[in-house]
C-alpha atoms as a PDB file:
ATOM      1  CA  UNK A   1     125.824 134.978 132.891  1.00  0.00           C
ATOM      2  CA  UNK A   2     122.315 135.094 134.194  1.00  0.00           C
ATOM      3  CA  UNK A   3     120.430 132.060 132.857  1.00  0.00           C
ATOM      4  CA  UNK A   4     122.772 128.708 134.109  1.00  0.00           C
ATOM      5  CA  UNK A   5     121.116 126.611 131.545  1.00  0.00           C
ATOM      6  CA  UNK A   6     122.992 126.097 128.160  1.00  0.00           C
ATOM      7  CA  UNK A   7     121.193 125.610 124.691  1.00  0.00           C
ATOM      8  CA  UNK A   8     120.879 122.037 125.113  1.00  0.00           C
ATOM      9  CA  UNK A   9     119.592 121.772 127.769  1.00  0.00           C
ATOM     10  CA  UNK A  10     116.513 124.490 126.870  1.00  0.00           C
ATOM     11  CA  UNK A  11     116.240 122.217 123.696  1.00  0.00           C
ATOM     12  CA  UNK A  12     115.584 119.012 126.191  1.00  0.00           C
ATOM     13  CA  UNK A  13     113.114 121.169 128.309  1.00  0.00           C
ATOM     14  CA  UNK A  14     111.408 122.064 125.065  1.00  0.00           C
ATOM     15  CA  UNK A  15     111.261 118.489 123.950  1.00  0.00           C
ATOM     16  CA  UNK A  16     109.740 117.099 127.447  1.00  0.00           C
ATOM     17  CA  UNK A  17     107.565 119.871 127.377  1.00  0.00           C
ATOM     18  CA  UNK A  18     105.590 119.548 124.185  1.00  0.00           C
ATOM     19  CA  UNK A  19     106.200 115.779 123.678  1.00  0.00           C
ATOM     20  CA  UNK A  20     103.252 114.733 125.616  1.00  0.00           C
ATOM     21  CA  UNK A  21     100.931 117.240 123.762  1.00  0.00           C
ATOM     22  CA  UNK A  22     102.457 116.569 120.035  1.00  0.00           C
ATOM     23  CA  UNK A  23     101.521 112.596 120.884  1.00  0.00           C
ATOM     24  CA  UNK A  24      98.269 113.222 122.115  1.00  0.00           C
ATOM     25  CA  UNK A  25      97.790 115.281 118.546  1.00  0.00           C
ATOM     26  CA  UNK A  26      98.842 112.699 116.456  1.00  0.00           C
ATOM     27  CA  UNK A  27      97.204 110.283 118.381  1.00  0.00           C
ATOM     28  CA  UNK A  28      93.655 112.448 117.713  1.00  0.00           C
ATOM     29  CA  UNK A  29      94.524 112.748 114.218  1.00  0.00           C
ATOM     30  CA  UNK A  30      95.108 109.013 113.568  1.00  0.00           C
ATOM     31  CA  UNK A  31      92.064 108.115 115.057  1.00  0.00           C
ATOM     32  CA  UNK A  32      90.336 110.882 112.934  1.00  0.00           C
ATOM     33  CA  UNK A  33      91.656 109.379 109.311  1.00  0.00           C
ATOM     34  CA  UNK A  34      90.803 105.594 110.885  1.00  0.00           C
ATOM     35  CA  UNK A  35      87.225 106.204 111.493  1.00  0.00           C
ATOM     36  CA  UNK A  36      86.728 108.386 108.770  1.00  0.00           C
ATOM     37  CA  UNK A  37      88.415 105.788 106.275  1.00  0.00           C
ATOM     38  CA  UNK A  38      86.323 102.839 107.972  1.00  0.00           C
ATOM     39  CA  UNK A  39      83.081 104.667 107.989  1.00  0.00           C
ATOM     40  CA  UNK A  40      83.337 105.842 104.091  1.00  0.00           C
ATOM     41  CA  UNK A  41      84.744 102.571 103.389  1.00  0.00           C
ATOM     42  CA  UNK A  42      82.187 100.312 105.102  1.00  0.00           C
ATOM     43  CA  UNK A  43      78.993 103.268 103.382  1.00  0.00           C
ATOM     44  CA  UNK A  44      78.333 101.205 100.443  1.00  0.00           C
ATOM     45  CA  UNK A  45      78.392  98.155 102.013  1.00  0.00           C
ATOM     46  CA  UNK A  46      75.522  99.726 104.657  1.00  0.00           C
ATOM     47  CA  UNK A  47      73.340 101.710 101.913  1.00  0.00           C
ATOM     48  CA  UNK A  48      71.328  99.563  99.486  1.00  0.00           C
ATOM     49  CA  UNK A  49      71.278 101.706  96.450  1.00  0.00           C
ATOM     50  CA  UNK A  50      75.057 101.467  96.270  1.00  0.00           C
ATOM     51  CA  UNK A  51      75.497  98.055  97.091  1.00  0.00           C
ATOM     52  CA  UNK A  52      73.085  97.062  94.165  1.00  0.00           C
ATOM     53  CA  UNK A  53      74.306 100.012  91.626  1.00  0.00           C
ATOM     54  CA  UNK A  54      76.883  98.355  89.227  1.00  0.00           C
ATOM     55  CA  UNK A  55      77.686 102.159  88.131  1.00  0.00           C
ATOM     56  CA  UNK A  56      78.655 103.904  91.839  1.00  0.00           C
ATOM     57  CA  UNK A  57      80.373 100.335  92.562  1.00  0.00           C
ATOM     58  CA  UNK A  58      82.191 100.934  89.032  1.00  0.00           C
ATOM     59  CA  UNK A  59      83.302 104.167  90.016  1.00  0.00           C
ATOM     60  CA  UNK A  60      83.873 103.284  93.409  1.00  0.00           C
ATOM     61  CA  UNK A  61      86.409 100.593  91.820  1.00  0.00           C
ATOM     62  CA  UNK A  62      87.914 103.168  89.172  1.00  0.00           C
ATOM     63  CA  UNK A  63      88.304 105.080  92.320  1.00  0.00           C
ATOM     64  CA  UNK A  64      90.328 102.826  94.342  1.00  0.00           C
ATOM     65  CA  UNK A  65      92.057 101.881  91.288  1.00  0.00           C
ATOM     66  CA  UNK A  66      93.533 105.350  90.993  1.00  0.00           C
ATOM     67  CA  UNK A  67      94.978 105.110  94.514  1.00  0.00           C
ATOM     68  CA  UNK A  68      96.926 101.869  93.977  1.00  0.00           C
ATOM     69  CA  UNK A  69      98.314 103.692  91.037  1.00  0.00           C
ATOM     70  CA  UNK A  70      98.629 106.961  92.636  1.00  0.00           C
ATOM     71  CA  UNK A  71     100.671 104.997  95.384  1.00  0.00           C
ATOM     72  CA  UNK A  72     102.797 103.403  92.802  1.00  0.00           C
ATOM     73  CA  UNK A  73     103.895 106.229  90.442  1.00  0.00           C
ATOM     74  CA  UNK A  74     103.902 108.641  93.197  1.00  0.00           C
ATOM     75  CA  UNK A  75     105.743 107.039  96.265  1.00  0.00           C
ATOM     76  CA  UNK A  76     107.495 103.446  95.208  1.00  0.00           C
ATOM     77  CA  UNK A  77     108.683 104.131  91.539  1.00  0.00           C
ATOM     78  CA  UNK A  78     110.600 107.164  92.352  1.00  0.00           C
ATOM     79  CA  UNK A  79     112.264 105.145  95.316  1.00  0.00           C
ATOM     80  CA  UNK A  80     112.725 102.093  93.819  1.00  0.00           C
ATOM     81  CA  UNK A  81     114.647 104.409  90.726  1.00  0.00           C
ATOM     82  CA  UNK A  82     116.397 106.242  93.462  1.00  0.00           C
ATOM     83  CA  UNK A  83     117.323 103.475  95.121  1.00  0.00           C
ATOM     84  CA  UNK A  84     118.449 101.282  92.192  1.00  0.00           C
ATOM     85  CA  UNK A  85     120.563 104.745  90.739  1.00  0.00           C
ATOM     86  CA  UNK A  86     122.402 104.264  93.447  1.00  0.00           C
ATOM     87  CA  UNK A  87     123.379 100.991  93.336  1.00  0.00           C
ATOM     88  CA  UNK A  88     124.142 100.542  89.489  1.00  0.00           C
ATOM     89  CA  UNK A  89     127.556 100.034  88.406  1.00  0.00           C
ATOM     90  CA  UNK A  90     127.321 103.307  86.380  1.00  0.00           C
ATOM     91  CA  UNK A  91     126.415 105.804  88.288  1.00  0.00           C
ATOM     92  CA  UNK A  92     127.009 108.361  85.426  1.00  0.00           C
ATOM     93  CA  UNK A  93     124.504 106.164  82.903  1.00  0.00           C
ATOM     94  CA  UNK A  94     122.255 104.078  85.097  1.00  0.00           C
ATOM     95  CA  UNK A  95     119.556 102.034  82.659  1.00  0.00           C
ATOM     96  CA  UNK A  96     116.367 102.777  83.923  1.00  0.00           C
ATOM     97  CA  UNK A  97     115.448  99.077  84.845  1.00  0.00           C
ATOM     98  CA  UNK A  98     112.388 100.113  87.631  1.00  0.00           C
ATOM     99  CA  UNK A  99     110.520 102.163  84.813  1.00  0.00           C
ATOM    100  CA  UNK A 100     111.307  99.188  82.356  1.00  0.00           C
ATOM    101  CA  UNK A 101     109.935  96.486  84.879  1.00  0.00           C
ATOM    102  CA  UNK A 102     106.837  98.338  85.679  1.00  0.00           C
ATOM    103  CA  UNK A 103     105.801  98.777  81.762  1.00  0.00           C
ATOM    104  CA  UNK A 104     106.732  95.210  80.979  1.00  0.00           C
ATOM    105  CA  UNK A 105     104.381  94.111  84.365  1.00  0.00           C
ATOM    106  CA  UNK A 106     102.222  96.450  83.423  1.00  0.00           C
ATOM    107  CA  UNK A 107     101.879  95.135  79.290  1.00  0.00           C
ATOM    108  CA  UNK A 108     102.449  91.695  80.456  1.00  0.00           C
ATOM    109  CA  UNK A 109      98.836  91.933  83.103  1.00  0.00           C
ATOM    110  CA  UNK A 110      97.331  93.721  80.069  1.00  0.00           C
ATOM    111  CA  UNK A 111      97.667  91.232  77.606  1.00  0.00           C
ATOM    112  CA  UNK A 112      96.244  88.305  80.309  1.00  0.00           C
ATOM    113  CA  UNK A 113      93.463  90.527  81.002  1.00  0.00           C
ATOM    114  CA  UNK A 114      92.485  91.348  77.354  1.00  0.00           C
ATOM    115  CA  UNK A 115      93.703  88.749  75.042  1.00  0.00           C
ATOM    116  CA  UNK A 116      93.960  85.605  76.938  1.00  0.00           C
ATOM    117  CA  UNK A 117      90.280  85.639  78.890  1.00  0.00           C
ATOM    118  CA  UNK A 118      88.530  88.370  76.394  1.00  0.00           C
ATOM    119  CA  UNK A 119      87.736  86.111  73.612  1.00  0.00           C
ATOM    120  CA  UNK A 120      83.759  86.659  73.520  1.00  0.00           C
ATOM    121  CA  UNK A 121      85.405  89.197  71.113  1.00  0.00           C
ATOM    122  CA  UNK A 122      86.977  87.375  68.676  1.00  0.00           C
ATOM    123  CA  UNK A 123      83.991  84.402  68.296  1.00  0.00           C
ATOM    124  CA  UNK A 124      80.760  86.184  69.224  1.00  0.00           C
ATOM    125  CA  UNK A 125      79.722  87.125  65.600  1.00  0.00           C
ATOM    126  CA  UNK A 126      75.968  88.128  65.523  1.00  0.00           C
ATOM    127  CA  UNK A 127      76.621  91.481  64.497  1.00  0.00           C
ATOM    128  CA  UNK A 128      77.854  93.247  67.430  1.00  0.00           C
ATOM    129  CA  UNK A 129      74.939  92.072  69.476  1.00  0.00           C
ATOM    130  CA  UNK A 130      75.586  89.531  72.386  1.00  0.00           C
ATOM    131  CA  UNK A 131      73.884  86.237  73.117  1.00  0.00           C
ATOM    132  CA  UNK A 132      73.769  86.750  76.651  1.00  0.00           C
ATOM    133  CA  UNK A 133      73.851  90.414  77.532  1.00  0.00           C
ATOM    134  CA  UNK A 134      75.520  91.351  80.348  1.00  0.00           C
ATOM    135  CA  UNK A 135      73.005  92.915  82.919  1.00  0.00           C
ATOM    136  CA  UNK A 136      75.726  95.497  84.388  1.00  0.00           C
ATOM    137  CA  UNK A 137      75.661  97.141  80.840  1.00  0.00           C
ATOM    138  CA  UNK A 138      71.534  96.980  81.231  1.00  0.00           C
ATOM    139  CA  UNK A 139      71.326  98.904  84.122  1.00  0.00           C
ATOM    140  CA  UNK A 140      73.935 101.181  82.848  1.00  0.00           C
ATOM    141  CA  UNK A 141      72.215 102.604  79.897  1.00  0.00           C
ATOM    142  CA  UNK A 142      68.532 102.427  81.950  1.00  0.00           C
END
């Protein structure tokens, strides 16, 4: 045998090796998202237009909106399911109680948010026009 080293030990000699070098990447790249995050989070705060534009702030809100949701449907539903699946008593059957929690949260913050604190609806009556117009919804359609 010509090499005296065995597999595992060219494995630890690998790992030593490029450990240093794979921390320093991921170290770069974590400052990289940080800084980009901070600076295109802190941009409207900075720039005037879109700190006094109810539409890019709207669509900056849909926006971040989307990635709560996007976190939730994407990465903690399917574990929570998984996770639950594999605890339930019926392994074979298991009643989908994560999906069933998440539309009954979901109806339940619906109905607070539309039919509990939306009643201009139901007793402004001057013909679909508004007493007080709201002056977001001016500088929309200007």
């Amino acid at each position: 045998n010509l090499d005296d080293t065995t597999d595992d030990d060219q494995i630890d000699n690998l790992d030593t090796c490029g450990a240093n070098n794979c921390n320093i990447l991921k170290g770069s790249f974590l400052a990289f998202i940080f800084f980009e995050a901070f600076l295109a989070g802190m941009f409207p705060t900075w720039n005037r237009s879109c700190r006094e534009s109810p539409k890019i702030l709207g669509i900056a809100n849909a926006f971040s909106g989307g990635v709560f949701i996007a976190i939730a449907f994407v990465h903690i539903l399917p574990e929570a399911s998984f996770e639950y699946n594999e605890q339930a008593k019926d392994p074979e059957h298991p009643f989908p109680l994560p999906f069933v929690l998440v539309f009954v949260g979901y109806t339940f913050i619906l109905m607070i948010d539309k039919v509990m604190f939306d009643t201009h609806a139901l007793f402004d009556d001057h013909d679909g026009e508004h007493v007080s117009p709201d002056p977001a919804q001016i500088k929309l359609e200007n």
